[in-house]
N, C-alpha and C. Protein backbone atom coordinates (compact mmCIF):
# COMPACT_ATOMS: atom_id res chain seq x y z
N UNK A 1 39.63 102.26 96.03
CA UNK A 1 39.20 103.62 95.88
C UNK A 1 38.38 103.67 94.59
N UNK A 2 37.35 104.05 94.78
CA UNK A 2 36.43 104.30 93.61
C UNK A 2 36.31 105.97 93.16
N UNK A 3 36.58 106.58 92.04
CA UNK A 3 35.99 107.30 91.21
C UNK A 3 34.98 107.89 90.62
N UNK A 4 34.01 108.32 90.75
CA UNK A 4 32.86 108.28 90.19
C UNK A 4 32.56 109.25 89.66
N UNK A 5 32.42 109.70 88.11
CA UNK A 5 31.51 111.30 87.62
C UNK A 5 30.42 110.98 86.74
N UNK A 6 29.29 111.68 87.55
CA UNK A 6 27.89 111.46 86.82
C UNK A 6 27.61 112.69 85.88
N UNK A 7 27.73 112.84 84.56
CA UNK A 7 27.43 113.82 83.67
C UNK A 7 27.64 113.22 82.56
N UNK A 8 27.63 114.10 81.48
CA UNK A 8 27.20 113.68 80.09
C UNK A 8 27.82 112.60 79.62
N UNK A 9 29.18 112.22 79.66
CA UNK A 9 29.67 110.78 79.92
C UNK A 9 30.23 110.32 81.37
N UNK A 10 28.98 109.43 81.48
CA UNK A 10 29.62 108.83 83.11
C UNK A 10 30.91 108.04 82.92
N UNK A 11 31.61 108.75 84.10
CA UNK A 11 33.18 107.81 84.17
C UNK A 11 32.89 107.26 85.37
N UNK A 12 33.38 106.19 85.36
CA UNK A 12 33.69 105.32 86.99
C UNK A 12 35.10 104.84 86.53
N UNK A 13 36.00 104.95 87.99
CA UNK A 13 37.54 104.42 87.98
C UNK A 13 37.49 103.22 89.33
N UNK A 14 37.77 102.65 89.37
CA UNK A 14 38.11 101.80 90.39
C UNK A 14 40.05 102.01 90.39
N UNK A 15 40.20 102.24 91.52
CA UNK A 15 41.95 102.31 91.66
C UNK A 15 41.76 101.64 93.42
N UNK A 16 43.12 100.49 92.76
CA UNK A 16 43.07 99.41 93.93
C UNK A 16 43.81 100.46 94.77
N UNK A 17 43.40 100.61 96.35
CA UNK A 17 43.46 101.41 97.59
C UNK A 17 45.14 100.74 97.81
N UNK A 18 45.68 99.42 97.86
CA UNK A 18 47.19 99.60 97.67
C UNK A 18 47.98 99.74 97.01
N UNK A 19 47.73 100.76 95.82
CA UNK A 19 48.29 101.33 94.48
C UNK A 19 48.58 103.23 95.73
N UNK A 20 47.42 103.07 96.03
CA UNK A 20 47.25 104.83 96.20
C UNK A 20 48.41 104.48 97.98
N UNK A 21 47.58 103.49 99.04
CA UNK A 21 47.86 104.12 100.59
C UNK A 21 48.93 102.76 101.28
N UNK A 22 50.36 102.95 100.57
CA UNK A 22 51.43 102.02 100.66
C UNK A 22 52.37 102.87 101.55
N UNK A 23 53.36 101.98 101.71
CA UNK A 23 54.06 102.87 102.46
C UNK A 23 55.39 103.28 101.45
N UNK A 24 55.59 103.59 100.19
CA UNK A 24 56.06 104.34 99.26
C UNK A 24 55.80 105.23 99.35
N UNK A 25 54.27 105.54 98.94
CA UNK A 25 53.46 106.69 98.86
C UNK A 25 53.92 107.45 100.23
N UNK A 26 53.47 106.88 101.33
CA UNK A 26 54.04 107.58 102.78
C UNK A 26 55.38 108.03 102.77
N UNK A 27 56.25 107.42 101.91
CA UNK A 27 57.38 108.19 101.69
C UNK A 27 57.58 109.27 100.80
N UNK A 28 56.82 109.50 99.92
CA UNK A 28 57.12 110.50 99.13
C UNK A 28 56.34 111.58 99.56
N UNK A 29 55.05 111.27 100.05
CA UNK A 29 54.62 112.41 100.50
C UNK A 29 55.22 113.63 101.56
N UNK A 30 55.94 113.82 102.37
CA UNK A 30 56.62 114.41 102.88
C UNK A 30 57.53 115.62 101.63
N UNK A 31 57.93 114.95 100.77
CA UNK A 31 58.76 115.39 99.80
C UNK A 31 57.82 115.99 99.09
N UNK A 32 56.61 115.63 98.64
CA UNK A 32 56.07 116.47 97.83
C UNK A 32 55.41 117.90 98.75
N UNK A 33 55.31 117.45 99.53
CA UNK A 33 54.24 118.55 100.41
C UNK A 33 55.20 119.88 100.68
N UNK A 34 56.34 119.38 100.80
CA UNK A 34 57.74 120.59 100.98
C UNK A 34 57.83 121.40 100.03
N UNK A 35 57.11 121.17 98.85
CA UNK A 35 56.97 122.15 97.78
C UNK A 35 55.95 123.12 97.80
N UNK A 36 54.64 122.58 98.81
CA UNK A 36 53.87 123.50 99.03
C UNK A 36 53.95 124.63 100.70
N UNK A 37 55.03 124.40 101.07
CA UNK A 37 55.65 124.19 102.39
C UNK A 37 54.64 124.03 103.50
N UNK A 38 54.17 122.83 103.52
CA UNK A 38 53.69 121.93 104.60
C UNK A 38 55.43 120.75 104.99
N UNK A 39 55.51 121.08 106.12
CA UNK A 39 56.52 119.95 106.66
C UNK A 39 56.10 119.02 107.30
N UNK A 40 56.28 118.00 107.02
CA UNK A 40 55.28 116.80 108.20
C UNK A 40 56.48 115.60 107.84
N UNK A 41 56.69 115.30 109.57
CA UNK A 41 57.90 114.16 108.91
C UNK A 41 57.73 112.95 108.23
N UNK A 42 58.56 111.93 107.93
CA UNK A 42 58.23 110.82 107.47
C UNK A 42 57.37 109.79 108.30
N UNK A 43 57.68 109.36 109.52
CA UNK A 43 57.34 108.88 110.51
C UNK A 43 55.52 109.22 110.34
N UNK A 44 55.45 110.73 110.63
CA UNK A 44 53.77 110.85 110.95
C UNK A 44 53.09 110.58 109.74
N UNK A 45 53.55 110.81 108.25
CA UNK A 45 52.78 110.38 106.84
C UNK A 45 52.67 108.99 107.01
N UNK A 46 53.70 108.05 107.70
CA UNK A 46 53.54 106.56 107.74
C UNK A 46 51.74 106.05 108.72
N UNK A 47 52.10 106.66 109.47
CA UNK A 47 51.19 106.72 110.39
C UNK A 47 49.87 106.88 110.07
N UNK A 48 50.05 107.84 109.32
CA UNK A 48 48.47 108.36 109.13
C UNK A 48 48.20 107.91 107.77
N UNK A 49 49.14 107.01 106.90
CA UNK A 49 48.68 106.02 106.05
C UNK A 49 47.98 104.78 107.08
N UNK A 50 49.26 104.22 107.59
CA UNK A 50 47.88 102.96 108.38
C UNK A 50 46.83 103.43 109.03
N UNK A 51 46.30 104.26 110.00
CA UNK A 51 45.49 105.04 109.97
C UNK A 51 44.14 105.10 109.20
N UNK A 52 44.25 105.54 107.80
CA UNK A 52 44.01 105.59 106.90
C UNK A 52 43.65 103.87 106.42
N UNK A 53 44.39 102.94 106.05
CA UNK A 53 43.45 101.62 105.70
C UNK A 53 43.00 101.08 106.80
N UNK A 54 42.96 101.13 108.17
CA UNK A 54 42.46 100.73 108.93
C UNK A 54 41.05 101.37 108.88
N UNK A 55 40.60 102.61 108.50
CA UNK A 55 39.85 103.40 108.95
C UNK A 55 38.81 102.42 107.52
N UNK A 56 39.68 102.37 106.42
CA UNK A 56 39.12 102.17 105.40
C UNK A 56 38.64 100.48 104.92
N UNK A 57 39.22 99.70 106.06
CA UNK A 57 38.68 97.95 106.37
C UNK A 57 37.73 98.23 106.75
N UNK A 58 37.92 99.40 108.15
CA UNK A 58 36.27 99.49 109.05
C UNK A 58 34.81 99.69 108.18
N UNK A 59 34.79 100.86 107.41
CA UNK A 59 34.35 101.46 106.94
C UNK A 59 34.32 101.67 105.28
N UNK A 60 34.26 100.49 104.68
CA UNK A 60 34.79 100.78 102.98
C UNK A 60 33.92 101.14 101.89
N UNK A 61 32.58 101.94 102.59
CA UNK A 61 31.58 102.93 101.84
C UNK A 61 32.09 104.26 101.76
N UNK A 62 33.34 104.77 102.84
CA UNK A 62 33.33 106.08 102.96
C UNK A 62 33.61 106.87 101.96
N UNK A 63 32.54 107.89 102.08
CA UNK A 63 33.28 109.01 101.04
C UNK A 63 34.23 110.17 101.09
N UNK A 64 34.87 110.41 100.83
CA UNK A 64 35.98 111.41 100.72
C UNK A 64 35.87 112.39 100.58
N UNK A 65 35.38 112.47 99.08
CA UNK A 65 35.04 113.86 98.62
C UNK A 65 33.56 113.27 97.53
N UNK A 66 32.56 114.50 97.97
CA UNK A 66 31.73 114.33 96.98
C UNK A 66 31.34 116.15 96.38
N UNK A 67 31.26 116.31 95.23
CA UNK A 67 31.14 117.46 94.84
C UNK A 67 30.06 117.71 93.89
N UNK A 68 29.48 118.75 93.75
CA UNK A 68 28.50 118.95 92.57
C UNK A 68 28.54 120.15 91.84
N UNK A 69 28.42 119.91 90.84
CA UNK A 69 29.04 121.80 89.71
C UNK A 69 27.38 121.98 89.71
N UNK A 70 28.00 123.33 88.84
CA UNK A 70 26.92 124.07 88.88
C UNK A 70 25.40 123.41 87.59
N UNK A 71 27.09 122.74 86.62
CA UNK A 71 26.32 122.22 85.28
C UNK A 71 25.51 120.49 85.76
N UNK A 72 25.31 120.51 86.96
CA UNK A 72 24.56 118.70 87.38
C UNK A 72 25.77 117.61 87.22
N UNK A 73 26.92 118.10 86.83
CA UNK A 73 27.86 117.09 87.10
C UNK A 73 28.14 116.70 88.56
N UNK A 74 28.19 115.24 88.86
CA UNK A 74 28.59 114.90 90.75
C UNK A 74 29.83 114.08 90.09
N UNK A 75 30.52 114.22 91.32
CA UNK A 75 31.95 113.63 91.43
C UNK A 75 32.04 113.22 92.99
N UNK A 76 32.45 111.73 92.63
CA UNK A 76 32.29 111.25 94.05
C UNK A 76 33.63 110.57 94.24
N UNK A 77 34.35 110.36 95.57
CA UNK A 77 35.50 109.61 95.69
C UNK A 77 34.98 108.99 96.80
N UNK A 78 35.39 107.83 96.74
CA UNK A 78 35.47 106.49 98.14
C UNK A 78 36.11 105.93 97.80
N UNK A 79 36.51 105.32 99.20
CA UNK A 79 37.69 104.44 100.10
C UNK A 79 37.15 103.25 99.62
């Protein structure tokens, strides 16, 4: 997973993709989301983690989120 913000100091992060889409993470997520009350069981977060690196072997340009402020700052996330 790459990071990217282009403005007055450019940051770039590289964060290794099995730090973030493990199946830990698939476990806790359920638990955290209950705080925003989204319920989704454990089983389907597992799921839609592999899902998720499969999508992201196929495809490992994709972007996620790309955003732009008003001040010319871009912020980009990829898989």
């Amino acid at each position: 997973m790459k990071i990217s913000v282009k403005g007055d100091p450019n940051i770039n992060l590289a964060i290794p993709s099995g730090l973030v889409l493990n199946s830990l993470t698939a476990s806790l997520l359920p638990i955290y989301l209950r705080k925003y009350d989204v319920h989704i069981p454990a089983a389907q977060a597992r799921k839609f983690v592999r899902a998720l690196n499969r999508y992201r072997k196929a495809h490992p340009e994709w972007v996620l989120v790309e955003v732009l402020s008003s001040q010319g700052e871009a912020i980009r996330i990829r898989l």
